[in-house]
N, C-alpha and C. Protein backbone atom coordinates (compact mmCIF):
# COMPACT_ATOMS: atom_id res chain seq x y z
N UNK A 1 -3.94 24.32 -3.01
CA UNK A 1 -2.49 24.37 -2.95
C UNK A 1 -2.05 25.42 -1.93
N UNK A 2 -2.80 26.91 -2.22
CA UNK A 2 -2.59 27.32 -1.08
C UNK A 2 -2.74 27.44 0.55
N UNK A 3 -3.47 26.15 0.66
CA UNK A 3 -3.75 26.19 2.15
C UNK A 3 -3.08 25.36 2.49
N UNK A 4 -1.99 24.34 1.51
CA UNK A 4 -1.69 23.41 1.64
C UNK A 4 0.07 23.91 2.26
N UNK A 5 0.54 25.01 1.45
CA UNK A 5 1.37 25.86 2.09
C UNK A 5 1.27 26.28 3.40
N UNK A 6 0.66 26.89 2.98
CA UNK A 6 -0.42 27.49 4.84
C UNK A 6 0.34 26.65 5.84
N UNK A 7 -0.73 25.52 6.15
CA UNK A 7 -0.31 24.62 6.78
C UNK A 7 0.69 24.45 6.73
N UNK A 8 1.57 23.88 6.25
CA UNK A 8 3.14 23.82 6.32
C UNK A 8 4.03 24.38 6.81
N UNK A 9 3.06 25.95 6.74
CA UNK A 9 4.84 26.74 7.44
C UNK A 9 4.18 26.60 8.71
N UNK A 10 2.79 26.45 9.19
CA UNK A 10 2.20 26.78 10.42
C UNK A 10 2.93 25.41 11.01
N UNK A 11 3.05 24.30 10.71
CA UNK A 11 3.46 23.47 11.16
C UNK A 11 4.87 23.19 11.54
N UNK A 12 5.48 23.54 10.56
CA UNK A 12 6.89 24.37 11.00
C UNK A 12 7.58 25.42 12.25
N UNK A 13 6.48 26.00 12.26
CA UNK A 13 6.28 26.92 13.06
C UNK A 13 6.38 26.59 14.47
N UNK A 14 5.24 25.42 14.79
CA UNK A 14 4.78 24.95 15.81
C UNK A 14 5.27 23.83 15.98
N UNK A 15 5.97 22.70 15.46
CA UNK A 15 5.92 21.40 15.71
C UNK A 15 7.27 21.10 15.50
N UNK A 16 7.73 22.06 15.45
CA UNK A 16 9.61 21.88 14.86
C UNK A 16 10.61 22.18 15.42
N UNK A 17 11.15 21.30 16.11
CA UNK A 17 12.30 22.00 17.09
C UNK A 17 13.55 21.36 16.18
N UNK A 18 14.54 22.42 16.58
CA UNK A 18 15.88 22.26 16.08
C UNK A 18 16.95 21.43 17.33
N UNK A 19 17.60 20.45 16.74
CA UNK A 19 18.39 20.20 18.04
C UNK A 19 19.64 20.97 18.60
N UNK A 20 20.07 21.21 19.37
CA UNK A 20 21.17 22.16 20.09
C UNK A 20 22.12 22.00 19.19
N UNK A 21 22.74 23.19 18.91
CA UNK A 21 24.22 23.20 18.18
C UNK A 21 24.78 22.71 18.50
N UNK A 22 25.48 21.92 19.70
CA UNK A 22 26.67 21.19 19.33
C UNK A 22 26.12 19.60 19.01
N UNK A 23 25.27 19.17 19.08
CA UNK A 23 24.35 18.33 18.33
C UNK A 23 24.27 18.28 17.49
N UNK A 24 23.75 19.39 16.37
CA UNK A 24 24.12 19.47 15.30
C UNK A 24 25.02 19.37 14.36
N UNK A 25 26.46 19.60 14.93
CA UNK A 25 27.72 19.69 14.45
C UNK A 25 28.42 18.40 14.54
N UNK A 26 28.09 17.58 15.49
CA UNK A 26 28.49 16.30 15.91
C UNK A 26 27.33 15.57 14.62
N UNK A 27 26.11 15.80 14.52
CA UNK A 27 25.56 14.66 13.63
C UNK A 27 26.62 15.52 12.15
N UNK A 28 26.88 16.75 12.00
CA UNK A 28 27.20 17.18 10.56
C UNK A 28 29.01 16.40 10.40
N UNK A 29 29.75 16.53 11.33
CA UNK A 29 30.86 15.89 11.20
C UNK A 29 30.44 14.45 10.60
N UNK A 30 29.59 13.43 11.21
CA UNK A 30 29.44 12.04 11.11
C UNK A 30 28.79 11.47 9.67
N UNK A 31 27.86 12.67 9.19
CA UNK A 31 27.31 12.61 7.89
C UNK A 31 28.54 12.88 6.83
N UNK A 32 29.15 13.81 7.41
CA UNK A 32 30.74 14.20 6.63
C UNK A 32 32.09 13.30 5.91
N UNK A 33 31.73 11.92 7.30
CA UNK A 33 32.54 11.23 7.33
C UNK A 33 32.08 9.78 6.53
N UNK A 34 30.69 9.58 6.63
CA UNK A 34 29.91 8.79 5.68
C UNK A 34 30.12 8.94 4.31
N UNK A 35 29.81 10.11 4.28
CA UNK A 35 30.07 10.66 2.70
C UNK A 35 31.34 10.27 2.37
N UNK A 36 32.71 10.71 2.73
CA UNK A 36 33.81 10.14 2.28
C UNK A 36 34.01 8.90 2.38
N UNK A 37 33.20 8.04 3.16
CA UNK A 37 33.54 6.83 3.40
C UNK A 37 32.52 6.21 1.72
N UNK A 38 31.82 6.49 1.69
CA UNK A 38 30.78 5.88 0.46
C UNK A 38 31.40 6.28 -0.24
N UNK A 39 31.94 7.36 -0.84
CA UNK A 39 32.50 7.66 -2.07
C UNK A 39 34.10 7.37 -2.39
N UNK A 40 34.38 7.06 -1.47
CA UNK A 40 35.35 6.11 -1.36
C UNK A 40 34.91 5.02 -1.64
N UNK A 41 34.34 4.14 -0.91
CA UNK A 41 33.82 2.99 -1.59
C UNK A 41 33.12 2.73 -3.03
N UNK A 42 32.72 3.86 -3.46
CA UNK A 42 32.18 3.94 -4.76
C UNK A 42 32.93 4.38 -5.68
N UNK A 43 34.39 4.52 -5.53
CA UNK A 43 35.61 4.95 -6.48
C UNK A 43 36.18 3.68 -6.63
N UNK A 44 36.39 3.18 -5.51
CA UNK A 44 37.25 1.58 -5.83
C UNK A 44 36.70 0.35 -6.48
N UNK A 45 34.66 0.52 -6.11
CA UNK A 45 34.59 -0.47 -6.68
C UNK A 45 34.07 0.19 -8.54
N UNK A 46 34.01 1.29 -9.23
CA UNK A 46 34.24 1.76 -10.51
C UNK A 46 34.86 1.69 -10.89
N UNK A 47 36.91 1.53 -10.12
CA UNK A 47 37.58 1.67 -10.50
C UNK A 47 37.93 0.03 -10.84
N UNK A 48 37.82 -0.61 -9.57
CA UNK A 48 37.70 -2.33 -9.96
C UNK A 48 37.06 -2.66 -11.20
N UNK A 49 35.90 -2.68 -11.33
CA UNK A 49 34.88 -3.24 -12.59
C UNK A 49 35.53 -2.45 -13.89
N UNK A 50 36.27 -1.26 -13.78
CA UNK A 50 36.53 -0.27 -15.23
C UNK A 50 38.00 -1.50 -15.17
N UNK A 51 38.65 -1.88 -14.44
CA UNK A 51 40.24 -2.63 -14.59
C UNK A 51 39.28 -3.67 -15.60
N UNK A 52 38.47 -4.67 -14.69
CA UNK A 52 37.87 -6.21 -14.93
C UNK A 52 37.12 -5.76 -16.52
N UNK A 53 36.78 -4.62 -16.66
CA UNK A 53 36.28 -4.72 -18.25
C UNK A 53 37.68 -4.33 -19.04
N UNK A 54 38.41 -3.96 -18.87
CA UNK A 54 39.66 -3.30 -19.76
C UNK A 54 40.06 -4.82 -19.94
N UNK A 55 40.28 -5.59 -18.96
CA UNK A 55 40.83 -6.73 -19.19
C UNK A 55 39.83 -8.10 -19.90
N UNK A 56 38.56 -7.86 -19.29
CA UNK A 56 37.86 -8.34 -20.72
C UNK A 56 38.26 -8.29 -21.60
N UNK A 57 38.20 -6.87 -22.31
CA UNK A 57 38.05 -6.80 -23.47
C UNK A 57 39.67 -6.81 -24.53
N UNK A 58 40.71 -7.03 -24.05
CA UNK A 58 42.13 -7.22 -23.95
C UNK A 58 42.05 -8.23 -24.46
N UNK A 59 41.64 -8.89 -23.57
CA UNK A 59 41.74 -10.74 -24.49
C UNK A 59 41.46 -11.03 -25.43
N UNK A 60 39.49 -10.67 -25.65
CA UNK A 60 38.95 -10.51 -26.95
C UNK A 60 39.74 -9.91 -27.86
N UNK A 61 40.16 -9.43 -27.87
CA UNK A 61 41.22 -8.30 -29.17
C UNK A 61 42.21 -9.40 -29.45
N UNK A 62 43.24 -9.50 -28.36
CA UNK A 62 44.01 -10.21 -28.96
C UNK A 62 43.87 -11.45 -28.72
């Protein structure tokens, strides 16, 4: 396990480049904007299926 660390940071070390900051900031805006976009999409359609069962179960009752 411990060499298995080892390796890892050595590889880190050596094999890992970071891309330029404003690169970075441009992919972090776009991941930013995904995110609101999915969770947006994942509110409307919870909020759809929570209506379509309320109204299921509406009928059944009465």
């Amino acid at each position: 396990m411990l060499t298995y660390i080892k390796e890892s940071v050595e590889e880190l070390r050596n094999n890992v480049t970071l891309p330029p900051r404003a690169e970075s900031s441009n992919l972090m805006v776009i991941v930013a904007v995904f995110s609101i976009i999915f969770a947006l999409a994942t509110w409307g359609v919870d909020s759809l299926f929570g209506e379509l069962i309320q109204l299921y179960f509406t009928k059944i009752i009465n």
